[in-house]
Protein backbone atom coordinates (compact mmCIF):
# COMPACT_ATOMS: atom_id res chain seq x y z
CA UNK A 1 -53.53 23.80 19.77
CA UNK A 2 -53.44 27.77 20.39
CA UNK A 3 -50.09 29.21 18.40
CA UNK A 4 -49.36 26.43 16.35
CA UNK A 5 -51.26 27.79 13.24
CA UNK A 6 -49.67 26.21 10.40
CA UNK A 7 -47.13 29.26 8.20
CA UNK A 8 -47.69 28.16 5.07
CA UNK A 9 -50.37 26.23 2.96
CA UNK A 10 -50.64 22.79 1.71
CA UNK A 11 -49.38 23.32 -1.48
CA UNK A 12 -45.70 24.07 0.44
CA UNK A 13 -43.60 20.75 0.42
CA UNK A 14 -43.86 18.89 3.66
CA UNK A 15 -40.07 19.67 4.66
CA UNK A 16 -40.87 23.71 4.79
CA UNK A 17 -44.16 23.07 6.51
CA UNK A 18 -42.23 20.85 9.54
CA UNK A 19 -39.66 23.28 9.15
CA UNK A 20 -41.84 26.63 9.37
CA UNK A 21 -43.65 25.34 12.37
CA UNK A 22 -41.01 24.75 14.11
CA UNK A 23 -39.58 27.91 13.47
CA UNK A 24 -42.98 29.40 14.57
CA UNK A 25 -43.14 27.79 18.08
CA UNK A 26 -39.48 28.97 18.96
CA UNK A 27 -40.33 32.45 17.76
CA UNK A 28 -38.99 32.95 14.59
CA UNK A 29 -40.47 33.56 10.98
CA UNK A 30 -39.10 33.09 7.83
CA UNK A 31 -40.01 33.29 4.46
CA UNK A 32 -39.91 30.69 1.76
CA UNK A 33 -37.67 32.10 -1.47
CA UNK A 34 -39.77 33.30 -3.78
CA UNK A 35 -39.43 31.45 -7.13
CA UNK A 36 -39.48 28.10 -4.34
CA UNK A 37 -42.45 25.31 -5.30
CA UNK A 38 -41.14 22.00 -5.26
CA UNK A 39 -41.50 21.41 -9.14
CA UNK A 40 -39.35 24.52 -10.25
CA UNK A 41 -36.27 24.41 -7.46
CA UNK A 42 -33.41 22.57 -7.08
CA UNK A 43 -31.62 24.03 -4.09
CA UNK A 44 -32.10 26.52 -1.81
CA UNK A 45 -29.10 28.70 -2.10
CA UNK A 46 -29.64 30.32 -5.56
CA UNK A 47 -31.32 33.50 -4.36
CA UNK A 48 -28.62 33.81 -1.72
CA UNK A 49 -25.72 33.42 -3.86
CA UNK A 50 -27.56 35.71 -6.41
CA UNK A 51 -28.23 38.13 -4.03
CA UNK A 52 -24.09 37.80 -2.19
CA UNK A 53 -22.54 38.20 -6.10
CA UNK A 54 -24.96 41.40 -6.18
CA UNK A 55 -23.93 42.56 -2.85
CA UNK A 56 -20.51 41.95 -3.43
CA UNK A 57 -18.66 45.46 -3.15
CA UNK A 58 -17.50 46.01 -6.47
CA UNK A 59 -20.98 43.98 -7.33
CA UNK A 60 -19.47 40.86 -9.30
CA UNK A 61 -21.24 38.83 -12.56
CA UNK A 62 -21.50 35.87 -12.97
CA UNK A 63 -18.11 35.79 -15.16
CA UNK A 64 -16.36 37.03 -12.99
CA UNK A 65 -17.79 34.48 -10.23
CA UNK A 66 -17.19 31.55 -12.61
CA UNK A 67 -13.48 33.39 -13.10
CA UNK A 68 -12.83 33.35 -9.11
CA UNK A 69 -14.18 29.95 -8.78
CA UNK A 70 -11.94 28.58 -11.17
CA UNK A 71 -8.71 29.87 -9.38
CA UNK A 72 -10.22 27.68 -5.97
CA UNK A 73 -10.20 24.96 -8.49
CA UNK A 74 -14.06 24.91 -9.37
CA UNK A 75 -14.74 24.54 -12.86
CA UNK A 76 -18.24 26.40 -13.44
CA UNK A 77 -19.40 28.24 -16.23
CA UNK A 78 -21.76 31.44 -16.29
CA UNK A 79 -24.55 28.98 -17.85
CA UNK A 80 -23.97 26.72 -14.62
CA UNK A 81 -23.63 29.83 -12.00
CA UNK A 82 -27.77 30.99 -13.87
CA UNK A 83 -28.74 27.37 -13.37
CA UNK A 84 -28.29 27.43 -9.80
CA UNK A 85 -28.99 31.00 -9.25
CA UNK A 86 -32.76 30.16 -10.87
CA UNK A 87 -33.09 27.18 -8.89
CA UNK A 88 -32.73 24.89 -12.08
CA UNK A 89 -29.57 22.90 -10.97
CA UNK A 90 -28.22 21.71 -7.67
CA UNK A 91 -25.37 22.56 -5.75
CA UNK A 92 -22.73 19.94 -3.83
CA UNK A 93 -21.47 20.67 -0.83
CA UNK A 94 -18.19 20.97 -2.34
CA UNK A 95 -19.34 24.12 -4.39
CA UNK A 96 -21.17 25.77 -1.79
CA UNK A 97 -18.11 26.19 0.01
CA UNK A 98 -16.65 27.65 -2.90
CA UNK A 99 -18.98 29.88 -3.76
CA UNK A 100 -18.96 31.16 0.25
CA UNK A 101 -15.16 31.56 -0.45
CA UNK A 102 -15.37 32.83 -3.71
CA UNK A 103 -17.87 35.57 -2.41
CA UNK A 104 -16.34 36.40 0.89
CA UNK A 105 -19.69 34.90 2.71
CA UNK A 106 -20.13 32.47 5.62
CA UNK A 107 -21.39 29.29 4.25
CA UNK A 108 -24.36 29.64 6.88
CA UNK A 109 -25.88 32.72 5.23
CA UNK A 110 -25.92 30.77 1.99
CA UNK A 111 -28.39 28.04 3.24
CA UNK A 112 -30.38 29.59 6.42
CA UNK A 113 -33.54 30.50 5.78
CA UNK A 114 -34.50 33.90 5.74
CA UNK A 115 -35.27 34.80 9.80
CA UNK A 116 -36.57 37.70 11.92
CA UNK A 117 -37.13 37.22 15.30
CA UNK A 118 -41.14 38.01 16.33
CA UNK A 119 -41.36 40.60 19.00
């Protein structure tokens, strides 16, 4: 069918393929993290929390995350916070919400894919 050219290639898991097509025929494009193959990531918020504690103004580290987590009663140490920023451990629902608190974020922009809308 013209315009439904599949966005990414086999070796993307099924769930970004549906998910990219999709995406595609409404008119939007986004791009799959970049450390993301479905035998080295976990969850799909890492980069984005990564990328909010960097953005953070005063820019935060991961101590000082794991510090402000603790006060919202989330028990995470700096080893934990790398794990999930690399993609190497998964995040409950529970935490994500702390971690959108913690860093001043919408939940949202912590698990929507990365979008721009196509001209």
């Amino acid at each position: 069918m013209p315009g439904m050219e599949p966005v990414f290639p086999e070796s993307q898991p099924v769930q970004w393929r549906l998910c990219a097509n999709l995406a595609h025929i409404i008119g939007y494009d986004f791009d799959v993290p970049d450390n993301y193959t479905p035998k080295n990531s976990k969850n799909l918020c890492g980069s984005k929390i990564r990328n909010a504690r960097e953005e953070h103004v005063p820019a935060i580290t991961q101590d000082q995350l794991a510090g402000k987590l603790a006060v919202l009663g989330l028990v995470l140490d700096r080893t934990a916070i790398a794990k999930i920023e690399l993609g190497q451990r998964c995040v409950y629902d529970y935490e994500l919400g702390a971690f959108a608190c913690a860093l001043d974020v919408e939940i949202s922009s912590l698990v929507q894919p990365n979008r721009t809308r196509r001209k």
